[in-house]
Protein backbone atom coordinates (compact mmCIF):
# COMPACT_ATOMS: atom_id res chain seq x y z
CA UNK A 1 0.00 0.00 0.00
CA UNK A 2 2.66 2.14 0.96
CA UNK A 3 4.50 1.80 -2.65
CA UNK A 4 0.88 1.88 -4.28
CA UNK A 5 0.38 5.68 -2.47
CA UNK A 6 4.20 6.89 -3.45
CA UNK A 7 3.78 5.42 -7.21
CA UNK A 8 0.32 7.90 -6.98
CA UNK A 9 2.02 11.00 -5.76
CA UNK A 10 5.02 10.67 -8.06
CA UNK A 11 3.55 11.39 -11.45
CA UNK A 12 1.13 14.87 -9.52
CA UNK A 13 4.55 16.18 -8.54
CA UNK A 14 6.61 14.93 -11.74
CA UNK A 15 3.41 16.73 -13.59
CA UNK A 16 3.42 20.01 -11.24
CA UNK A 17 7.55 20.24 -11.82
CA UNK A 18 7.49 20.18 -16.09
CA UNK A 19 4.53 22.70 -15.65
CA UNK A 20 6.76 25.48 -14.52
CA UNK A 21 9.46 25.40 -16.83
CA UNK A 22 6.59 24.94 -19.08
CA UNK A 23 5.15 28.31 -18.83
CA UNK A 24 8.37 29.62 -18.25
CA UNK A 25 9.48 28.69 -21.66
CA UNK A 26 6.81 30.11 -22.71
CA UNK A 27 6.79 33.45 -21.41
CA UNK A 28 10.53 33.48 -22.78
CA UNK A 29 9.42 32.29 -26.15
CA UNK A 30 6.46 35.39 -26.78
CA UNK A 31 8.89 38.23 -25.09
CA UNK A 32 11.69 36.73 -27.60
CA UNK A 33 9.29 37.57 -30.55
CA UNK A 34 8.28 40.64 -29.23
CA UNK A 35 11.43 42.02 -28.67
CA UNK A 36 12.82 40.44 -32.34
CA UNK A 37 9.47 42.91 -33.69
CA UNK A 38 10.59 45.65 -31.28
CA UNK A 39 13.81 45.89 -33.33
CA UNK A 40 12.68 46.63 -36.16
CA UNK A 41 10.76 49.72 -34.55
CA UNK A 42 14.09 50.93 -33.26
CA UNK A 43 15.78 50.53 -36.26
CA UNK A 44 13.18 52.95 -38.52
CA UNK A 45 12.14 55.56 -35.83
CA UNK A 46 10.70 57.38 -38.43
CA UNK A 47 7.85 55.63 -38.97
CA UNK A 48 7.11 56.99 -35.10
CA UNK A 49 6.85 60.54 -36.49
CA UNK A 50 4.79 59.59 -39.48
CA UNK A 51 1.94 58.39 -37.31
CA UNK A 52 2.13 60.80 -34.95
CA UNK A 53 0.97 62.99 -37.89
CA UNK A 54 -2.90 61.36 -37.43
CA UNK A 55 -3.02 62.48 -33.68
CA UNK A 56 -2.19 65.90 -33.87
CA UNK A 57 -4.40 67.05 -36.79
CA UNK A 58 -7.26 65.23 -35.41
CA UNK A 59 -6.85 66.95 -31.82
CA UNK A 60 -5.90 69.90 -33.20
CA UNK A 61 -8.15 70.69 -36.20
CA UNK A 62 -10.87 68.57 -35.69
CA UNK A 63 -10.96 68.67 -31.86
CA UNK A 64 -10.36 72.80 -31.65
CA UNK A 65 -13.38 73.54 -34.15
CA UNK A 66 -15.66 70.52 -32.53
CA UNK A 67 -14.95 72.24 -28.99
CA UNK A 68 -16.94 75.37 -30.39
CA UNK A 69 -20.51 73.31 -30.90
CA UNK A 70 -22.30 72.72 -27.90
CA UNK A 71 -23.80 69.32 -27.13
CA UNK A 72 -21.79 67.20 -28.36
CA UNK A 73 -19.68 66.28 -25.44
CA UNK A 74 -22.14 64.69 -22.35
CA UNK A 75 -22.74 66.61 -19.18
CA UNK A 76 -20.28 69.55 -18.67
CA UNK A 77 -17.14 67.90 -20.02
CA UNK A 78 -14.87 69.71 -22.64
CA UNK A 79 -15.24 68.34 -26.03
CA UNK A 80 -11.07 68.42 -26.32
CA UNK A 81 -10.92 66.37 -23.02
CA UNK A 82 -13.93 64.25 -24.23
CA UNK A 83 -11.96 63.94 -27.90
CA UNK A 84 -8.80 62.79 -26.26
CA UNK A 85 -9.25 59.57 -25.26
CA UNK A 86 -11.17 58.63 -28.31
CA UNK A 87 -8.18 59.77 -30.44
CA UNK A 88 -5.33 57.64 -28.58
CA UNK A 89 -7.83 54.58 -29.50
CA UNK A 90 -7.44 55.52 -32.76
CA UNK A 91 -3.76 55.79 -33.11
CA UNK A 92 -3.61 52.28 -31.37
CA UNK A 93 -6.14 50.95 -33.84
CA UNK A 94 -4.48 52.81 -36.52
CA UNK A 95 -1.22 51.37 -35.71
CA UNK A 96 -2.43 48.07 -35.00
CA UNK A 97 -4.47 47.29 -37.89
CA UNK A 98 -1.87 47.41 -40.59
CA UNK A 99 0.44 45.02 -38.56
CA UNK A 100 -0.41 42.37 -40.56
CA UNK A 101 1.57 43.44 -43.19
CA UNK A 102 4.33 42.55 -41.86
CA UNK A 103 3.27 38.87 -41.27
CA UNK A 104 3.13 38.91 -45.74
CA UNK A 105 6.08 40.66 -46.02
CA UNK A 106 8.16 37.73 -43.56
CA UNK A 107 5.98 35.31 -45.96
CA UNK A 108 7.38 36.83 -49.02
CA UNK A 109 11.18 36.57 -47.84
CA UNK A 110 10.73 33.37 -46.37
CA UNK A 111 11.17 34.67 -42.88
CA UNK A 112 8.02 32.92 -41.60
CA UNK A 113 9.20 29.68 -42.38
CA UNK A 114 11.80 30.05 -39.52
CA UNK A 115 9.44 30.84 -37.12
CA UNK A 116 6.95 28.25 -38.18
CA UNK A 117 9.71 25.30 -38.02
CA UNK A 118 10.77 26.65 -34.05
CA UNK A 119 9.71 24.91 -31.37
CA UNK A 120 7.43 27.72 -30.22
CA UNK A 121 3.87 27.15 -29.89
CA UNK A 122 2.26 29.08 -32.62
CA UNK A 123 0.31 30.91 -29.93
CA UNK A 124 3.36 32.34 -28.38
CA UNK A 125 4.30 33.54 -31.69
CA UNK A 126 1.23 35.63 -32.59
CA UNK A 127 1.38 36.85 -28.33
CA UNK A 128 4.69 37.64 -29.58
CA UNK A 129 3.68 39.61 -31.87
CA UNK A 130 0.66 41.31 -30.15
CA UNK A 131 3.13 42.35 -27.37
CA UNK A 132 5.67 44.26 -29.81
CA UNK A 133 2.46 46.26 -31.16
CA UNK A 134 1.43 47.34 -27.79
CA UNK A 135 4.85 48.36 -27.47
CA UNK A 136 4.39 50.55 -30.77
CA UNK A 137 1.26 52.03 -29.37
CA UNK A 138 2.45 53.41 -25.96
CA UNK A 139 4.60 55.83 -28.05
CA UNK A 140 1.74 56.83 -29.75
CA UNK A 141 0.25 57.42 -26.08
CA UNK A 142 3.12 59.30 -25.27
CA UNK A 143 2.62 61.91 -28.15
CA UNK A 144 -1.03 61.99 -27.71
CA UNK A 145 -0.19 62.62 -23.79
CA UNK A 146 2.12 65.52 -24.43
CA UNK A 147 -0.06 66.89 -27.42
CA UNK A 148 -3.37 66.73 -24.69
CA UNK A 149 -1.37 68.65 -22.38
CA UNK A 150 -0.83 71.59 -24.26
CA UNK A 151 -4.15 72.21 -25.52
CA UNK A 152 -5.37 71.94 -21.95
CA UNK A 153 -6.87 69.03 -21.20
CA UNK A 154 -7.15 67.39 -17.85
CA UNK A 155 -5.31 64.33 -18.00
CA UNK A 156 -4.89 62.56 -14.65
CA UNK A 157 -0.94 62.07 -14.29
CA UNK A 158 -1.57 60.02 -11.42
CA UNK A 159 0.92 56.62 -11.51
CA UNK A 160 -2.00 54.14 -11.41
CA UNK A 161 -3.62 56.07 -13.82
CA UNK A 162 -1.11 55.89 -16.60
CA UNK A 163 -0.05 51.94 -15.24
CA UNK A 164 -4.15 51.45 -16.05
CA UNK A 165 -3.91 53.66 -19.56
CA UNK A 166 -0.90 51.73 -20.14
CA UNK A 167 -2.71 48.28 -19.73
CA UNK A 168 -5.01 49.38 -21.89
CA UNK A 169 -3.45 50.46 -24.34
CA UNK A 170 -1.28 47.27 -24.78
CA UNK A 171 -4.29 45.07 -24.46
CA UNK A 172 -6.48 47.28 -27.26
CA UNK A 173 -2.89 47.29 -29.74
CA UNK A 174 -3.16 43.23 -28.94
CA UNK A 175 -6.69 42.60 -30.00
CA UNK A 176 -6.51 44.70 -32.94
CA UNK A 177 -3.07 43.49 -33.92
CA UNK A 178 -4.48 39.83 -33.86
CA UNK A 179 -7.35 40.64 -36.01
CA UNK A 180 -4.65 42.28 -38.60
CA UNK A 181 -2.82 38.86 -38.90
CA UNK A 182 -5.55 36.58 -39.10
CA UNK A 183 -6.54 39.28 -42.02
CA UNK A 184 -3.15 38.61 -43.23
CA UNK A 185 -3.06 35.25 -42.70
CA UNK A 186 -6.62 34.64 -44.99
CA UNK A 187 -5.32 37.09 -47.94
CA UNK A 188 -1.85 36.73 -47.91
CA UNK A 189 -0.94 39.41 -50.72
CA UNK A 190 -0.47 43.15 -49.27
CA UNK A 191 -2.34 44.35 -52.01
CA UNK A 192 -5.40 42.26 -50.75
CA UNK A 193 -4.51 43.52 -47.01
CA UNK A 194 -4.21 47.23 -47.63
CA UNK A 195 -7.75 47.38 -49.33
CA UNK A 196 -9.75 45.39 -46.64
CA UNK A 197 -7.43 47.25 -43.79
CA UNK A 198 -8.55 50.61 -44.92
CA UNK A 199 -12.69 49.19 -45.61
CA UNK A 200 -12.55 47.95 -41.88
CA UNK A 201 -10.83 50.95 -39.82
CA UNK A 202 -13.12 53.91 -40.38
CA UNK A 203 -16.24 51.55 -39.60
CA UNK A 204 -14.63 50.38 -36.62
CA UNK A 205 -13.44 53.74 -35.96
CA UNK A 206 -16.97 55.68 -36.12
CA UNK A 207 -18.86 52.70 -35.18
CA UNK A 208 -17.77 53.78 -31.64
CA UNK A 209 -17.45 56.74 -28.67
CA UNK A 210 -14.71 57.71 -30.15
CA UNK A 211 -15.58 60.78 -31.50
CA UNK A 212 -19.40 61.65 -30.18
CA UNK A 213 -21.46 59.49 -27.28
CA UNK A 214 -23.59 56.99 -28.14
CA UNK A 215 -26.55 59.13 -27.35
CA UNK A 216 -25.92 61.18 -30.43
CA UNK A 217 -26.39 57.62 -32.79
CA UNK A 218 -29.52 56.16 -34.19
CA UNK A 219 -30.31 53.29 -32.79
CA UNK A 220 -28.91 50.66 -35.47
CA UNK A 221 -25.94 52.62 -35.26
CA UNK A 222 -26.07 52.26 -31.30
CA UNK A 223 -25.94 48.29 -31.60
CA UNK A 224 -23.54 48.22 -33.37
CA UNK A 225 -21.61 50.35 -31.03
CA UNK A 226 -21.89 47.87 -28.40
CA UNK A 227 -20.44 44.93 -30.04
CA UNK A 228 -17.75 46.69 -31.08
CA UNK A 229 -14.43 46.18 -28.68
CA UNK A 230 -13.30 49.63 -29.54
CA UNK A 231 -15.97 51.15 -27.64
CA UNK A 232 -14.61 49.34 -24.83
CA UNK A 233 -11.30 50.57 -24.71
CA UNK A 234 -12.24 54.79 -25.98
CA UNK A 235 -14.69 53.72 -22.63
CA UNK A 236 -12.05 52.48 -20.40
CA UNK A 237 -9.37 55.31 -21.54
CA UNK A 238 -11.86 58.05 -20.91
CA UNK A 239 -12.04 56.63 -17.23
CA UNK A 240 -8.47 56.47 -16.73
CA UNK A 241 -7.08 59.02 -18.50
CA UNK A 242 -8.97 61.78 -17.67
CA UNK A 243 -8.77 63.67 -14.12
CA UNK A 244 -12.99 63.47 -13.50
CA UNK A 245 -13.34 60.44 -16.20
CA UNK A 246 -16.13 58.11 -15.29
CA UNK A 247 -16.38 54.44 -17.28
CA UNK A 248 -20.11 54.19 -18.90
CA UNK A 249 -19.91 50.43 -18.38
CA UNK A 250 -17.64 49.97 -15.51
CA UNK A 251 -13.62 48.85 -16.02
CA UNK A 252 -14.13 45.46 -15.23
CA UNK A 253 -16.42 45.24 -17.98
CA UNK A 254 -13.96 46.73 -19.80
CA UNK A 255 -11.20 44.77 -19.46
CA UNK A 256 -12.96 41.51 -19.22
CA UNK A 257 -14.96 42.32 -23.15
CA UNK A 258 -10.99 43.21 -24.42
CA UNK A 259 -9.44 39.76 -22.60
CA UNK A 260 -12.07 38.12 -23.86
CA UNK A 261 -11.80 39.41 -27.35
CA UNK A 262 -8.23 39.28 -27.50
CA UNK A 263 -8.09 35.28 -26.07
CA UNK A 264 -10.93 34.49 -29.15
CA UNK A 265 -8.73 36.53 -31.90
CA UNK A 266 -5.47 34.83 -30.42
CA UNK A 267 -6.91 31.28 -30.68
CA UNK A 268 -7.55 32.13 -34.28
CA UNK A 269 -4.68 33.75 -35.53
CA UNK A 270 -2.57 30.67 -33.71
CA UNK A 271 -4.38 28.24 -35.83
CA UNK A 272 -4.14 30.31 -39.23
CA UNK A 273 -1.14 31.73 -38.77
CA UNK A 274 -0.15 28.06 -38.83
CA UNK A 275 -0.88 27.32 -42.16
CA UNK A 276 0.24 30.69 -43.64
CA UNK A 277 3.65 29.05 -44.35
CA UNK A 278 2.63 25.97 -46.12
C-alpha cells in the first residue's frame, strides 16, 4: 500500500515540476518575438513621427473647431478632453491594424518559415507579436499625452492612472493586432490587405465613442456600437485618462470584453497563422 500511495504522488509532482518550466518557456518564447518585432521599430524611428501625424491634426483641427458646438460632449465635459481619449484609440487601432503586413512581407522573404519550423507554440508567436504592437502604441500614447497637455486638457498624471492607460493600451494594440494577422493570414498578398485594412478601420473607428457618445447615434448605429471592442477601450481610456473620467460600463467590464476578445482573436490567428507558411 505504501508503494501503491508513493507510485500515486510521483507522477502529480513529476506533472506540477514540467509545468513550470513549461510556462516559463513560454513566457521566454512570446517576449523573444516581441522584442525580435521591437527591433525593427528601433531601427526605422521614423515611422514613429509619421503616425504621430494622425493624432495631432485630429486633436488639433478637428478637436479645436468641434470644442466650439455645444452638445456634443455629455454633461459639462470639454469636447477636447472628451476627444482625447477617443483619439489615442485611434492611433492604437491605426497602428495596429496594418500590422499584418508585416506577417506577408516575412511570408514573401521566407522569414516565416523560420518561425513556423521553431519549437514555439504558434500561440506564443502571434502573443509575440501582439506584445511588440502594444509596445508601438504606448509611443503613440506618449505623443497623444504631451499633445493633450498643451491644448489643456485634464489628463490625470496620477501613476495608477497611466499603469491602467498603459494596460489598456497594450491590451487594445493586442486585439486589434491579432485581427490584422488573421486578415493577413486569410489574404496573404499586401495588395489584398491594404484594401480590406482601410474598408474595416473607419467603420470600426466611427462605429464607436470615439468621436461623439452613443446618445448622439440612431439606434442601429447604437448596436452596433456595443459589439464593437473599440468602444470598450475609448470607454475604459476616458475613465483612466482623464482627471474626473467616469467608465459608462464599468472597467471590469472593460477589461474583461478586451481579454475576452483578445483570447478568441489569439486562438484564431494561432491556428491560421499556422498554415500561412505551407
Amino acid at each position: 500500500m505504501a508503494m501503491s500511495g508513493e507510485h500515486v504522488a510521483l507522477p502529480e509532482s513529476t506533472a506540477e515540476a514540467s509545468r513550470r518550466p513549461a510556462l516559463g518557456d513560454y513566457a521566454t518564447q512570446t517576449f523573444a518575438v516581441a522584442a525580435a518585432e521591437v527591433q525593427k521599430l528601433y531601427h526605422d524611428p521614423l515611422e514613429l513621427l509619421t503616425r504621430a501625424v494622425q493624432p495631432v491634426l485630429w486633436l488639433m483641427l478637428f478637436g479645436e473647431v468641434m470644442a466650439r458646438v455645444r452638445g456634443v460632449a455629455p454633461g459639462n465635459v470639454p469636447y477636447l478632453d472628451f476627444l482625447a481619449g477617443g483619439i489615442l484609440a485611434q492611433s492604437v487601432l491605426f497602428v495596429a491594424i496594418f500590422y499584418g503586413i508585416a506577417a506577408i512581407w516575412e511570408l514573401d522573404l521566407g522569414v516565416l518559415q523560420r518561425y513556423l519550423v521553431s519549437p514555439a507554440p504558434r500561440s506564443a508567436l502571434v502573443l509575440g507579436k501582439a506584445m511588440s504592437g502594444g509596445v508601438r502604441a504606448l509611443s503613440q500614447a506618449l505623443i497623444v499625452y504631451i499633445l493633450a497637455l498643451l491644448l489643456g486638457v485634464g489628463i490625470d498624471l496620477h501613476i495608477l492612472s497611466i499603469i491602467g492607460v498603459a494596460a489598456v493600451i497594450v491590451l487594445g494594440s493586442a486585439l486589434f493586432s491579432t485581427l490584422s494577422l488573421i486578415i493577413a493570414c486569410i489574404v496573404r498578398t499586401r495588395e489584398r490587405f491594404m484594401g480590406i485594412g482601410q474598408v474595416i478601420t473607419m467603420p470600426i473607428f466611427f462605429a464607436s465613442n470615439a468621436i461623439y457618445p452613443l446618445s448622439l447615434m440612431p439606434r442601429w448605429l447604437n448596436i452596433v456600437s456595443h459589439i464593437n471592442p473599440l468602444t470598450y477601450e475609448v470607454d475604459a481610456l476616458r475613465a483612466l485618462m482623464l482627471v474626473k473620467g467616469t467608465p459608462d460600463y464599468g472597467l471590469p467590464l472593460d477589461f474583461a470584453i478586451l481579454l475576452a476578445t483578445t483570447a478568441v482573436l489569439t486562438a484564431i490567428a494561432a491556428r491560421l497563422y499556422r498554415r500561412m507558411g505551407y
